[in-house]
Each structure stands twice: as C-alpha cells, then as structure tokens.
N, C-alpha and C. Protein backbone atom coordinates (compact mmCIF):
# COMPACT_ATOMS: atom_id res chain seq x y z
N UNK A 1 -85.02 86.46 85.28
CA UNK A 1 -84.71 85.18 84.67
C UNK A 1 -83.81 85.35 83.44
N UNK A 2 -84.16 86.21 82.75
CA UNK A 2 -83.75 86.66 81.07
C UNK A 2 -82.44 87.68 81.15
N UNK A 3 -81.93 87.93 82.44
CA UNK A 3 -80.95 89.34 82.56
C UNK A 3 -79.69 89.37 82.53
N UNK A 4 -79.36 87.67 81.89
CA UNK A 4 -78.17 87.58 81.49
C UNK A 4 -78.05 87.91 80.03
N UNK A 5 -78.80 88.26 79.23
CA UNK A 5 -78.87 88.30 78.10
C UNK A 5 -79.47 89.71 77.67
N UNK A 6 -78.61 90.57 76.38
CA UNK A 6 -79.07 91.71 76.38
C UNK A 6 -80.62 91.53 75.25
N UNK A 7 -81.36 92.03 76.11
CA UNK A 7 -82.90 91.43 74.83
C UNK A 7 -83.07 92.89 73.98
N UNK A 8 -82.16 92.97 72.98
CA UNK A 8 -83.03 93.99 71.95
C UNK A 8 -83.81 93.51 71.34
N UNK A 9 -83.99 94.56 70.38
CA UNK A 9 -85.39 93.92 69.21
C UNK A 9 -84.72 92.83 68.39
N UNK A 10 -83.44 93.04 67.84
CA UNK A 10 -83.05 91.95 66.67
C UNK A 10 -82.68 90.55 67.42
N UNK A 11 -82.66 90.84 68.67
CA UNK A 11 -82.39 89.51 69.49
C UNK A 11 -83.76 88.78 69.43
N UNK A 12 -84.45 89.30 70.35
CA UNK A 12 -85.65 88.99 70.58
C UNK A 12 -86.55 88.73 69.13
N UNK A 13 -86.51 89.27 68.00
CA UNK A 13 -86.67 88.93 66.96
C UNK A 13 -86.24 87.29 65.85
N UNK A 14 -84.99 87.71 66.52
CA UNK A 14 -83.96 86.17 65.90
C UNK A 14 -84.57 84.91 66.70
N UNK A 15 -84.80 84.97 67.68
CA UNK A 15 -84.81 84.21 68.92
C UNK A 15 -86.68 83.44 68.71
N UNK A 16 -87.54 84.38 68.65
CA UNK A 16 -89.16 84.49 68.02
C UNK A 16 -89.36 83.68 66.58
N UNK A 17 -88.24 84.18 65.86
CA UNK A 17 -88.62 83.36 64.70
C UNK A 17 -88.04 81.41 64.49
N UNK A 18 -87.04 81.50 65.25
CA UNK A 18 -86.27 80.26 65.25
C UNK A 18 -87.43 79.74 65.87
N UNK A 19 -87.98 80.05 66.79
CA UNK A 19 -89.47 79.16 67.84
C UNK A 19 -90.28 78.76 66.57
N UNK A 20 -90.76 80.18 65.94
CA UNK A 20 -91.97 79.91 65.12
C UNK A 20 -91.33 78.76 64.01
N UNK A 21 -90.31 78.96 63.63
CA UNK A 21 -89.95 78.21 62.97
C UNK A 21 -89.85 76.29 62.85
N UNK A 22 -89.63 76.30 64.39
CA UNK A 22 -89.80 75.29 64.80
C UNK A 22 -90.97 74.23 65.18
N UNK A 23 -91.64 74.96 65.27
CA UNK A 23 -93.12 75.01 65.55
C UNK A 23 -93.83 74.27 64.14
N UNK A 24 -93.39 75.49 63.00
CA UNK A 24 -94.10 75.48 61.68
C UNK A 24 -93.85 74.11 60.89
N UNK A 25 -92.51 73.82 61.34
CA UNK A 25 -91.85 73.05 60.88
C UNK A 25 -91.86 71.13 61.13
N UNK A 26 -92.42 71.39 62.48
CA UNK A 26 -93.35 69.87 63.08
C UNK A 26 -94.76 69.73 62.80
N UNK A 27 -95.03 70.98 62.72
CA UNK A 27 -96.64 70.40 62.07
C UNK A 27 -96.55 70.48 60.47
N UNK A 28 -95.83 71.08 59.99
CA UNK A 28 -95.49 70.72 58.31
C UNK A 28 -95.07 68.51 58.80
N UNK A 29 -94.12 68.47 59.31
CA UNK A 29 -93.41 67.66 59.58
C UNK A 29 -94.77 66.27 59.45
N UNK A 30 -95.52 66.78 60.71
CA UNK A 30 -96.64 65.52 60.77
C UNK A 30 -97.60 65.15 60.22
N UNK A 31 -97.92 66.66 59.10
CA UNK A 31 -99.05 66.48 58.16
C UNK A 31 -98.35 66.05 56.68
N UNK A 32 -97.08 66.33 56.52
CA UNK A 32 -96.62 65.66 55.18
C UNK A 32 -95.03 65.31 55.54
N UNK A 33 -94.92 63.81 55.47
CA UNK A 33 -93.69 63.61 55.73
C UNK A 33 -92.48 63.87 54.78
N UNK A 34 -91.16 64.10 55.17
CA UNK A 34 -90.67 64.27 54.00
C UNK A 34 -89.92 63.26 53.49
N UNK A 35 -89.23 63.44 52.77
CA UNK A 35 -88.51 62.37 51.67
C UNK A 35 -86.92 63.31 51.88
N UNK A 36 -85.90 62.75 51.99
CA UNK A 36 -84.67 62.80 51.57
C UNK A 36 -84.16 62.72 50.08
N UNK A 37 -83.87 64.46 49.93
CA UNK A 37 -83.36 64.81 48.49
C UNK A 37 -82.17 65.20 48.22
N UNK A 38 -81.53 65.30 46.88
CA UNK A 38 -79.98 66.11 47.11
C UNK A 38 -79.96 67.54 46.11
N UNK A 39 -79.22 67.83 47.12
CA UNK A 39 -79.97 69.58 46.21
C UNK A 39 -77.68 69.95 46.00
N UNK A 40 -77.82 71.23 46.28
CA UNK A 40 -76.33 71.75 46.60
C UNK A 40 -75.61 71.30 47.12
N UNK A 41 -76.00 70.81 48.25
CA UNK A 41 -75.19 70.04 49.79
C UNK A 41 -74.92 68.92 49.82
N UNK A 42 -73.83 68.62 49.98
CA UNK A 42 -72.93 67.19 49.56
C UNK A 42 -73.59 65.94 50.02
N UNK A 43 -74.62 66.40 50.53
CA UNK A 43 -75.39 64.71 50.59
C UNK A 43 -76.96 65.26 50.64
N UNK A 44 -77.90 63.73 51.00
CA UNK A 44 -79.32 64.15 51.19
C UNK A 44 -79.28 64.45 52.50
N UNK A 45 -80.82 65.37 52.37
CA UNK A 45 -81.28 66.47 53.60
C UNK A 45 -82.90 66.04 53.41
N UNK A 46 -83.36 66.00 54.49
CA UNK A 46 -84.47 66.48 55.03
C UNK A 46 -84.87 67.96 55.35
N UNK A 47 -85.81 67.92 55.66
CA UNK A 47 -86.22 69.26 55.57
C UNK A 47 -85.68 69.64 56.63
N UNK A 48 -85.82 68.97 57.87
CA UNK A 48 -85.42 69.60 59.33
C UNK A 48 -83.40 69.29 59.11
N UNK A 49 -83.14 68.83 58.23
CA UNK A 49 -81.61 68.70 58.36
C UNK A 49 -81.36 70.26 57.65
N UNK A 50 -82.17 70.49 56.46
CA UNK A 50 -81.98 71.69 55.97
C UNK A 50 -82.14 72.93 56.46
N UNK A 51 -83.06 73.12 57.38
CA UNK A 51 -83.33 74.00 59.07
C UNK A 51 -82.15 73.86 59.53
N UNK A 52 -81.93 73.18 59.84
CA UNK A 52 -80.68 73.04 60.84
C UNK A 52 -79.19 73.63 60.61
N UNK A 53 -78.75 73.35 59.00
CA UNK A 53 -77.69 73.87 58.13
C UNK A 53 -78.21 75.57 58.30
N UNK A 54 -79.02 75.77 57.61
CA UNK A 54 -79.45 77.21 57.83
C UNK A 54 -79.16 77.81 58.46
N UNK A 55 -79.71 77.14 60.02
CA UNK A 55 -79.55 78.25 61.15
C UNK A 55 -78.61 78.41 61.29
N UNK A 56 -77.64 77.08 61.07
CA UNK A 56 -76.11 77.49 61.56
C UNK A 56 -75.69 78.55 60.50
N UNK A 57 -75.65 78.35 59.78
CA UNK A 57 -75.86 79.38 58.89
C UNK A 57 -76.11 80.98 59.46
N UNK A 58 -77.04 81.20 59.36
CA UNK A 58 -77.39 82.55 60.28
C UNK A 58 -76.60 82.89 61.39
N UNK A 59 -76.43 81.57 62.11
CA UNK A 59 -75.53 82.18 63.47
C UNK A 59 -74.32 82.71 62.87
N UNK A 60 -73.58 81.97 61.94
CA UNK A 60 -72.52 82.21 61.77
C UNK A 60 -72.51 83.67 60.87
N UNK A 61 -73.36 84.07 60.10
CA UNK A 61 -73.70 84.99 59.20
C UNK A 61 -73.65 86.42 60.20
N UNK A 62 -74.63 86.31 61.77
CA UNK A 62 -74.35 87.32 62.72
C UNK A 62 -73.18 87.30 63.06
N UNK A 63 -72.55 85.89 63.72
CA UNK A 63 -71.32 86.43 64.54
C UNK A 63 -70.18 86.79 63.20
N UNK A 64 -70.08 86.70 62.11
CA UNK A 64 -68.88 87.27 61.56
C UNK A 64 -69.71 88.96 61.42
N UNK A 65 -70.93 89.55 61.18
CA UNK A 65 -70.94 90.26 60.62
C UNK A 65 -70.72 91.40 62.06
N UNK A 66 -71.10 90.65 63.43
CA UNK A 66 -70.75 91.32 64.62
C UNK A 66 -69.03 91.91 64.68
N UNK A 67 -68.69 90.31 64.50
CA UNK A 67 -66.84 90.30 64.39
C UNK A 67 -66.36 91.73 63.30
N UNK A 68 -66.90 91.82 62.25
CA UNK A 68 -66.81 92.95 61.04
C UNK A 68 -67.03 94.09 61.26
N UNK A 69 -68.16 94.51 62.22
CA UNK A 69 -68.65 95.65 62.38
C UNK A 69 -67.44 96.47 61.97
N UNK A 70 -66.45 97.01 63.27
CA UNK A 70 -65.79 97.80 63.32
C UNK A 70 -64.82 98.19 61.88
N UNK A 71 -64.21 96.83 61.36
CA UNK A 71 -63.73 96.85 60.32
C UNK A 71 -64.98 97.54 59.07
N UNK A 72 -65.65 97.29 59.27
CA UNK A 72 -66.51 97.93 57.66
C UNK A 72 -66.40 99.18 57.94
N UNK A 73 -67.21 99.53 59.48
CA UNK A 73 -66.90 101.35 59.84
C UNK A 73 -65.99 101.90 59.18
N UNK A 74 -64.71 101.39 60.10
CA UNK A 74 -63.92 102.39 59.48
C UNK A 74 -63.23 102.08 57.50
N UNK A 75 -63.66 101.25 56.96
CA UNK A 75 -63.49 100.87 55.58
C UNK A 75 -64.21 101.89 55.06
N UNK A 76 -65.60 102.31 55.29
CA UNK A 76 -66.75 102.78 54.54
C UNK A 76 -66.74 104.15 55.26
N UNK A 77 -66.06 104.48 56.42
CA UNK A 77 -65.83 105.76 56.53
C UNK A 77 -67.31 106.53 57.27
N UNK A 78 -67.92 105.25 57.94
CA UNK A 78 -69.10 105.25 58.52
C UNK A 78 -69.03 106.59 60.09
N UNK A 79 -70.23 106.98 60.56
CA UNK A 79 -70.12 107.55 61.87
C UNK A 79 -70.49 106.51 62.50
N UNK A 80 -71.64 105.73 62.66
CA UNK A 80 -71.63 104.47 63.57
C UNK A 80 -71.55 103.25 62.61
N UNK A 81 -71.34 101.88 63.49
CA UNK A 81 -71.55 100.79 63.21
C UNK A 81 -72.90 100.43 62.52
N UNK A 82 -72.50 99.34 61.27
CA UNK A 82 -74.01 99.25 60.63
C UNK A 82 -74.93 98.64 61.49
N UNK A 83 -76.24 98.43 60.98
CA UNK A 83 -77.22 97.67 61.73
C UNK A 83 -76.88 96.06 61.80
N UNK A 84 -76.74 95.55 63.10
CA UNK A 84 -77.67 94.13 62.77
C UNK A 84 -78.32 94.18 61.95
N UNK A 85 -79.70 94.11 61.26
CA UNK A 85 -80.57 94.83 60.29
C UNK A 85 -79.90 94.06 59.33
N UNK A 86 -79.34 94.30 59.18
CA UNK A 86 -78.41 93.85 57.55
C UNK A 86 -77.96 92.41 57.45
N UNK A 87 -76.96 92.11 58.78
CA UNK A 87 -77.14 90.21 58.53
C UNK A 87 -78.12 89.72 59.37
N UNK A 88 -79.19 90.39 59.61
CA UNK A 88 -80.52 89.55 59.92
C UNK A 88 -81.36 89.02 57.98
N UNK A 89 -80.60 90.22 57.00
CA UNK A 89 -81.43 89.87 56.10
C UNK A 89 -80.67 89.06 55.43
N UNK A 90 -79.23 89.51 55.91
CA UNK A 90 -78.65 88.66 54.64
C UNK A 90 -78.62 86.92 55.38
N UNK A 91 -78.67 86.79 56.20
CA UNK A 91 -78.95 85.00 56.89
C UNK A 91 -80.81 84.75 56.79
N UNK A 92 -81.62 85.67 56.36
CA UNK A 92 -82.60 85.09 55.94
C UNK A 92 -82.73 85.03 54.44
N UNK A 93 -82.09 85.37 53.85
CA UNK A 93 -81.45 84.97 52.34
C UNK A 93 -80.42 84.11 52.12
N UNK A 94 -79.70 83.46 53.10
CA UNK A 94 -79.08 82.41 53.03
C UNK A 94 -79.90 81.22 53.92
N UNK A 95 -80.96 81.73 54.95
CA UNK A 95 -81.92 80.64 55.14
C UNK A 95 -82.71 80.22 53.71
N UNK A 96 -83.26 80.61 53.44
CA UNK A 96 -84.12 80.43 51.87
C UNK A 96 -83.33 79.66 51.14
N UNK A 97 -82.44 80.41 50.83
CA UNK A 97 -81.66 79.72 49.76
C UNK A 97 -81.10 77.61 49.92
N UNK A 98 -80.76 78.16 51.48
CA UNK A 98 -80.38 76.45 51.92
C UNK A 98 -81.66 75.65 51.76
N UNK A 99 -82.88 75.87 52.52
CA UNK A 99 -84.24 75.23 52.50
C UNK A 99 -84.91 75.35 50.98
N UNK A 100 -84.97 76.40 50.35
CA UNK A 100 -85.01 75.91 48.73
C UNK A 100 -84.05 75.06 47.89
N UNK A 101 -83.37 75.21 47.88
CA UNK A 101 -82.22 74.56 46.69
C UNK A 101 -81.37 74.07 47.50
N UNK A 102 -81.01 73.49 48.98
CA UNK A 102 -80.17 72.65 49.55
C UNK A 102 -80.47 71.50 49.57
C-alpha cells in the first residue's frame, strides 16, 4: 500500500507527529475554544491557522534544506550529506516559534 513512498525513520517520524499533532490539537480545540489573536503574522490566527502556517513552514524548511544538501557538502567540505536530523529541528523551532508568538 505504502511502497510508493520511501518510509525512513525521519519520514515516518515527520508524518507520526503531524497525526499526533492533529489529534492534540482537536481535543485542545473542543475542550477550550480559541479566540483570534495578532502576534507576528500580518493578521489574526487561530490556533489551528497557526498549525497550519507552521507546517508549511516545516515543509518548506525540509524541501530547501533537501534542495541544499549537496551545496552545503561541498561548501563545508563534508564526506557525506548532512542529516535530515537538522531541518527536522530546525522546522520544529520554527514550529514553536509560529504557534508561540505568531
């Protein structure tokens, strides 16, 4: 069913938390509603609007840092390509950051 898609760990990881996330985020949702605030982001957000900015966020945070790989290698004079590992953390530090202060 799944064998179009290569399932490593950081996949399968990315993929696990966006669920849980979603999950966490409707029953936050139904036990306290939210209110529309303005934080950084050029207008008001909800909480699930602020999820949403995020993730895109993250996606975009992997696919440039995928797009980069090769370029940092050879910049940094690397033997392999860095980890995923690295914009898995740095898009969960730009998740935070949007859902706190966005």
């Amino acid at each position: 069913m799944f064998e179009w898609m290569a399932w490593t760990l950081p996949v399968t990881v990315f993929f696990c938390s966006i669920g849980l996330m979603l999950v966490g985020m409707t029953v936050w949702e139904i036990r306290s509603p939210t209110e529309p605030r303005k934080g950084f982001l050029p207008m008001e957000t909800t909480r699930g609007d602020r999820l949403f900015i995020g993730l895109l966020c993250a996606a975009y945070v992997h696919l440039a840092f995928v797009g980069l790989a090769g370029w940092i290698t050879e910049w940094l004079s690397l033997e392999a390509e860095p980890s995923i590992w690295i914009a898995t953390l740095i898009a969960a530090v730009v998740l935070t950051v949007v859902m706190r202060k966005g």
